[in-house]
C-alpha atoms as a PDB file:
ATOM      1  CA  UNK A   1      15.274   7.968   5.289  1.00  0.00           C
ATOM      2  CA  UNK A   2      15.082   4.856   2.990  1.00  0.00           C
ATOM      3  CA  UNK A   3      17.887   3.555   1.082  1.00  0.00           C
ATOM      4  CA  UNK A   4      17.036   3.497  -2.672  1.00  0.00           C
ATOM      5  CA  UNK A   5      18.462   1.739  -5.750  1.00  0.00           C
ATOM      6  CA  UNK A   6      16.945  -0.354  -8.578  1.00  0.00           C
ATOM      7  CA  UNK A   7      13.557  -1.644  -7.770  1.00  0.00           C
ATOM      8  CA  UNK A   8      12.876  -5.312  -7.174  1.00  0.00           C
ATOM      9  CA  UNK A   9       9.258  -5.413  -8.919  1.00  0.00           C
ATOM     10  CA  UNK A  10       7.575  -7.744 -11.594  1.00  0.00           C
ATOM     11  CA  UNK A  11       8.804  -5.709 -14.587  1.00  0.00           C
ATOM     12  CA  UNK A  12       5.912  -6.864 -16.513  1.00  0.00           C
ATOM     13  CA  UNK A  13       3.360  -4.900 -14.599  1.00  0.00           C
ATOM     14  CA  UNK A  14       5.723  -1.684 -14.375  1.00  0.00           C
ATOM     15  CA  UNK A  15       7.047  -1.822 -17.754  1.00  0.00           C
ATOM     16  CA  UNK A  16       3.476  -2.157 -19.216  1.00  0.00           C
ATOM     17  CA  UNK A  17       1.619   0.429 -17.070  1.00  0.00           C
ATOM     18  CA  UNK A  18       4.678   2.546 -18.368  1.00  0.00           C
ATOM     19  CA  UNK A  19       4.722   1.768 -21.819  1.00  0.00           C
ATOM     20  CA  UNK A  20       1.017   2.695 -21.561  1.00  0.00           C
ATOM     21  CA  UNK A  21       1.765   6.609 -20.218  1.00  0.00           C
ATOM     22  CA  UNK A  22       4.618   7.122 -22.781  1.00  0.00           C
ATOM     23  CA  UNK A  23       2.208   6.341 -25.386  1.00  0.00           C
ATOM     24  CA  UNK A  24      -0.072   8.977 -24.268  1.00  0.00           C
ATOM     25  CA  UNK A  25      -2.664   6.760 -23.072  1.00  0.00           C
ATOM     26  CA  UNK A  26      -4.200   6.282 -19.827  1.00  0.00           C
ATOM     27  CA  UNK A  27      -2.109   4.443 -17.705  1.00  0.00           C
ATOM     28  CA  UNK A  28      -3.341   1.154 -15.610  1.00  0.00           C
ATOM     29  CA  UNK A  29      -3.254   0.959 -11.881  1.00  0.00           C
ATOM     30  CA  UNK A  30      -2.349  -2.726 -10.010  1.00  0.00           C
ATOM     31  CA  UNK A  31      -1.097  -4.384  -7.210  1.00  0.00           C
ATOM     32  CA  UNK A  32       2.894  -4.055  -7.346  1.00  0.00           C
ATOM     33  CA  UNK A  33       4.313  -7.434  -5.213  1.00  0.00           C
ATOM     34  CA  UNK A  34       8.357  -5.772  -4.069  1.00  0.00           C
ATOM     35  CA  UNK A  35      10.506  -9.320  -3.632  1.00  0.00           C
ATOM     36  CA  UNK A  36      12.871  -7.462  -1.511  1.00  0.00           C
ATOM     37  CA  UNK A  37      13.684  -5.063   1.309  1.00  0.00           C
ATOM     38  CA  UNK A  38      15.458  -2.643  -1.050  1.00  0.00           C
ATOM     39  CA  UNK A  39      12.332  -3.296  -3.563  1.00  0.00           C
ATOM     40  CA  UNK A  40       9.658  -2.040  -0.657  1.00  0.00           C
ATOM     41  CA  UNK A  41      12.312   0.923  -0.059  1.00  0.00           C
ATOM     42  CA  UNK A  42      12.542   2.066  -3.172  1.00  0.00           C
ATOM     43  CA  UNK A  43       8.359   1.881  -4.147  1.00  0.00           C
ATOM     44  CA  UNK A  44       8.128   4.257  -0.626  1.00  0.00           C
ATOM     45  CA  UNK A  45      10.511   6.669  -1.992  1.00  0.00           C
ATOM     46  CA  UNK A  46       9.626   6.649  -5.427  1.00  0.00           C
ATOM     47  CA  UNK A  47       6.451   7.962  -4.009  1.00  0.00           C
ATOM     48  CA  UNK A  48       7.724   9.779  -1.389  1.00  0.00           C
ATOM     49  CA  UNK A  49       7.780  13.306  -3.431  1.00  0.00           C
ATOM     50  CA  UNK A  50       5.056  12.354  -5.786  1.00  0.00           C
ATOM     51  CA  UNK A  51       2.550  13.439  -3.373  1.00  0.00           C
ATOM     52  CA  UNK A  52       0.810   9.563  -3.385  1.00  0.00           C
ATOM     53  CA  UNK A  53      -0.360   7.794  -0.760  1.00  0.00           C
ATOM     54  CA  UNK A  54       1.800   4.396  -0.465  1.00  0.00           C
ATOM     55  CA  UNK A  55      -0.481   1.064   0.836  1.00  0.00           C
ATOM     56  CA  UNK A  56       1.564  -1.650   1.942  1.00  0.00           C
ATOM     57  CA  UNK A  57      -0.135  -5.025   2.506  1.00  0.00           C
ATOM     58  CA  UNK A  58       2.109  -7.197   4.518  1.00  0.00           C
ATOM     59  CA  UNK A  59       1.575 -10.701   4.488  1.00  0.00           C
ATOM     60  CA  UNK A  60       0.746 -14.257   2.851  1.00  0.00           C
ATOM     61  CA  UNK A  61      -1.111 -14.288   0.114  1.00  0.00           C
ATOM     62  CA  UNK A  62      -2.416 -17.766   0.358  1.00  0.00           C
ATOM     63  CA  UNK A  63      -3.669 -17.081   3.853  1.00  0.00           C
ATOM     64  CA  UNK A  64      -7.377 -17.083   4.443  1.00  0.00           C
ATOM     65  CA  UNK A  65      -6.698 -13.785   6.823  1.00  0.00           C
ATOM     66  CA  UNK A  66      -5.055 -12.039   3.687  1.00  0.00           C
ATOM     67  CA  UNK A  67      -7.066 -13.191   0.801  1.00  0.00           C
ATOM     68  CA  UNK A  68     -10.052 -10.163   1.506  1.00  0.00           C
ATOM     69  CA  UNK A  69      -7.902  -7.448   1.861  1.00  0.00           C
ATOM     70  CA  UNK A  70      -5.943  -8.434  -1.661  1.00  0.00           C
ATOM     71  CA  UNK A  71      -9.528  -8.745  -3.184  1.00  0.00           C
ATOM     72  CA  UNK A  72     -10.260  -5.216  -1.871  1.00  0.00           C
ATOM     73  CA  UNK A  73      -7.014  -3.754  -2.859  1.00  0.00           C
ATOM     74  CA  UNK A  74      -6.767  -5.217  -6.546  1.00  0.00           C
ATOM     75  CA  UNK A  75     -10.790  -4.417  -7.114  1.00  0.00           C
ATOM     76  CA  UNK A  76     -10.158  -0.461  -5.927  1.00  0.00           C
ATOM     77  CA  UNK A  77      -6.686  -0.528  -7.604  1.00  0.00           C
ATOM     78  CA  UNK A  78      -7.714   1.769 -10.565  1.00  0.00           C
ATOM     79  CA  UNK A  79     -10.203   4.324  -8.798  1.00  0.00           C
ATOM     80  CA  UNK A  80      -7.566   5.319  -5.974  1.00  0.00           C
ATOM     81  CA  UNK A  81      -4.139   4.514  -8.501  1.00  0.00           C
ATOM     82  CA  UNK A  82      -4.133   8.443  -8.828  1.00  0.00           C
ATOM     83  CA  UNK A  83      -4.056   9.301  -5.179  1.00  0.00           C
ATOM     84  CA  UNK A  84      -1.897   6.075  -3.871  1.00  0.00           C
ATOM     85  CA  UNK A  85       0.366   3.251  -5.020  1.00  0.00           C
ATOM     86  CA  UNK A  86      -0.563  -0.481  -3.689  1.00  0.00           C
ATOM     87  CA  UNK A  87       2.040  -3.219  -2.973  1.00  0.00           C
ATOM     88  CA  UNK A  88       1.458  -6.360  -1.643  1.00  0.00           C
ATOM     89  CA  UNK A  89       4.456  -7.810   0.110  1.00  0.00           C
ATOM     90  CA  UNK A  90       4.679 -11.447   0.991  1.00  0.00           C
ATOM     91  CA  UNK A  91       6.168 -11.570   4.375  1.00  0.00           C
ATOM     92  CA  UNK A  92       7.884 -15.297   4.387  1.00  0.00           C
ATOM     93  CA  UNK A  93       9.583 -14.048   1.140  1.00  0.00           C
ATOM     94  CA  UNK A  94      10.392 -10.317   2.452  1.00  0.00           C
ATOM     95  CA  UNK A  95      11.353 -10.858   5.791  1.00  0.00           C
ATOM     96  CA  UNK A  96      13.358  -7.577   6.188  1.00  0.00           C
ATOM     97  CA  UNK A  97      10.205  -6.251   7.899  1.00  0.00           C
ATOM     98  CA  UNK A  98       8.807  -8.892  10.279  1.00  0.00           C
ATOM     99  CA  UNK A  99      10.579  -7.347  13.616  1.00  0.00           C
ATOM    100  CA  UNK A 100      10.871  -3.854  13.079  1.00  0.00           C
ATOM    101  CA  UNK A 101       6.659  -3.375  11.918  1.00  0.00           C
ATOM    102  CA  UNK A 102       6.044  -5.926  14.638  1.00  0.00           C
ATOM    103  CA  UNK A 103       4.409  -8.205  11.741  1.00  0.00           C
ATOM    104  CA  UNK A 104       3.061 -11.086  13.670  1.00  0.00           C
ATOM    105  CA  UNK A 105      -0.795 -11.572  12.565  1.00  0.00           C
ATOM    106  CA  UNK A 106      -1.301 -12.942   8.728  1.00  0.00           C
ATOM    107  CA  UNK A 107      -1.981  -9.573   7.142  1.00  0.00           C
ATOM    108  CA  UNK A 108      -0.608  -5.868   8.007  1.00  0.00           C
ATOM    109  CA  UNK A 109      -1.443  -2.646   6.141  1.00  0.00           C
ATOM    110  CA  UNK A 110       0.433   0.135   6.366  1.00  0.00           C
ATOM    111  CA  UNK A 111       0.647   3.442   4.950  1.00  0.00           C
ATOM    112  CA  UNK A 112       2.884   6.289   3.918  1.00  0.00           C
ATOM    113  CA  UNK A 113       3.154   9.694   3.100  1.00  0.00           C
ATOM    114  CA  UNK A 114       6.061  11.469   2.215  1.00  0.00           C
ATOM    115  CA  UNK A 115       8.568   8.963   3.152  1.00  0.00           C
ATOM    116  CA  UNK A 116       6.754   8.790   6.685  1.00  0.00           C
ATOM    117  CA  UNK A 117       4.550   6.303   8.436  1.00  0.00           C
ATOM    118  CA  UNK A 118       1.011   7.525   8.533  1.00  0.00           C
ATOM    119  CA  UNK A 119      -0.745   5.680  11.410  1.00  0.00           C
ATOM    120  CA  UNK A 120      -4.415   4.818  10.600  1.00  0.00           C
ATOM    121  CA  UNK A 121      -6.093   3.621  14.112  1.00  0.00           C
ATOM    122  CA  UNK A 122      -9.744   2.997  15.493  1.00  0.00           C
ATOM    123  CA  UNK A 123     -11.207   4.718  18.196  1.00  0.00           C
ATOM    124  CA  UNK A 124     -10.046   2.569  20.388  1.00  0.00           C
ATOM    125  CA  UNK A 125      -6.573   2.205  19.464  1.00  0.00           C
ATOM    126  CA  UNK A 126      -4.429   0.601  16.364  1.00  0.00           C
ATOM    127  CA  UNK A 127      -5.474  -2.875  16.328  1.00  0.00           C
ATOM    128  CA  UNK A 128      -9.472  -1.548  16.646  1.00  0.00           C
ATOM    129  CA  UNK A 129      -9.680  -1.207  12.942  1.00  0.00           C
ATOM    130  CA  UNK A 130     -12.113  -3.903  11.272  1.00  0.00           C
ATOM    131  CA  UNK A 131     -10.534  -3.770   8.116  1.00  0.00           C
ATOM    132  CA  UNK A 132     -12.700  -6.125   6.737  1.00  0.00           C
ATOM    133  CA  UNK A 133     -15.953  -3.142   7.022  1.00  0.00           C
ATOM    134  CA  UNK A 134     -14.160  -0.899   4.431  1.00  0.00           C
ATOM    135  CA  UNK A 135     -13.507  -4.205   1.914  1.00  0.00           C
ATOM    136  CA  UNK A 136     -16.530  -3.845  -0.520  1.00  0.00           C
ATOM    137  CA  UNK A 137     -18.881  -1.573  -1.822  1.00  0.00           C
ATOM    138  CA  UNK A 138     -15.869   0.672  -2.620  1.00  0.00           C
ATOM    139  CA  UNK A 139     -15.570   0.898   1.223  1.00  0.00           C
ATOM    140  CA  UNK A 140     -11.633   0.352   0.747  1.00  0.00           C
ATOM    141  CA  UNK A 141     -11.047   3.118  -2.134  1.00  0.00           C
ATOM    142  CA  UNK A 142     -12.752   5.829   0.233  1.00  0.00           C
ATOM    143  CA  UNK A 143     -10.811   4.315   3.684  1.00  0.00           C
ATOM    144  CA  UNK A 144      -7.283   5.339   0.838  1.00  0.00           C
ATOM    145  CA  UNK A 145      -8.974   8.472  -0.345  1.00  0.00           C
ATOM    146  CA  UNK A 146      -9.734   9.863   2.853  1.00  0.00           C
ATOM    147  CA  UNK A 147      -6.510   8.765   4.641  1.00  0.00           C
ATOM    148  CA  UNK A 148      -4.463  10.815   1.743  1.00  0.00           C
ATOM    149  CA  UNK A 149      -6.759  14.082   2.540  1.00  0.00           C
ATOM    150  CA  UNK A 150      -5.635  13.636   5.904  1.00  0.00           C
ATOM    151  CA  UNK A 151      -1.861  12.855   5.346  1.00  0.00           C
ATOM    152  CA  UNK A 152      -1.749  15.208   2.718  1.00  0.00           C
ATOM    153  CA  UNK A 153      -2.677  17.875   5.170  1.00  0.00           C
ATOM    154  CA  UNK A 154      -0.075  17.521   7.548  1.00  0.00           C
ATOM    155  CA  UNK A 155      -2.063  14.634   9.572  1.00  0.00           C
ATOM    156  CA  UNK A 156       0.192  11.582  10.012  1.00  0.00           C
ATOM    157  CA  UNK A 157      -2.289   9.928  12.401  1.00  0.00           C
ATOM    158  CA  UNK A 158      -5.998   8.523  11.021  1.00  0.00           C
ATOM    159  CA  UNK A 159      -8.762   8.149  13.251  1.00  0.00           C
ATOM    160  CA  UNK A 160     -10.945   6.194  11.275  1.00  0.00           C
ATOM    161  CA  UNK A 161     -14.578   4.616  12.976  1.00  0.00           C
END
């Protein structure tokens, strides 16, 4: 399981999209960016009861290989914020990860499900996915909403096509 303690996020964000549900109102979805090992911990087990899917972009934000997939996941950030919580975790900065997720290309997603990995592969195998079909046209919020059904029943590996 995953240690947990404070979390290492832009307080701005949090605080406001909290500020927003204690108020009664509706309450905004984002990007979080974790500047820490123990921050990317804690936003997994946060979620891990809360029955949300957790997207983890790994990566660098400036890179040309990255800059799509951000688009996507900021753009479908408030239709799928009810079924999963997005991070976006700079890789030079957060390095924590690098050899255990075997994080050698420019940009990684990952997801998780109840404090487990859920592995989302192509038919051909993991690194058959062309990530960069699902990033508009609200391609990306169905590839989250449909990987959630899945994990949600029990499924903790995603054929997608």
């Amino acid at each position: 399981m995953l240690a947990s303690a404070a979390l290492d996020l832009q307080p701005t964000l949090v605080g406001r999209a909290r500020s927003i549900a204690a108020a009664g109102g509706a309450i905004s979805y984002h990007v979080e960016h974790p500047h820490s090992v123990q921050g990317v911990d804690d936003a997994i087990n946060r979620e891990g009861e809360s029955g949300r899917l957790v997207v983890v972009r790994f990566g660098r934000g400036g890179d040309d290989g990255c800059a799509p997939l951000d688009a996507a996941l900021a753009a479908a950030a408030e239709r799928i914020g009810p079924v999963a919580a997005l991070y976006a975790v700079d890789i030079d900065e957060v390095r924590g990860f690098n050899v255990m997720y075997e994080l050698h290309g420019p940009c990684t997603l990952m997801f998780f499900y109840g404090y487990r990995h859920v592995d989302v592969r192509g038919l051909r195998g993991r690194d058959d996915v062309d990530w960069a079909a699902y990033y508009s046209g609200g391609g990306f919020a169905g590839l989250v909403q449909a990987v959630h059904e899945r994990a949600k029943a029990g499924r903790l590996l995603v054929i997608v096509d």
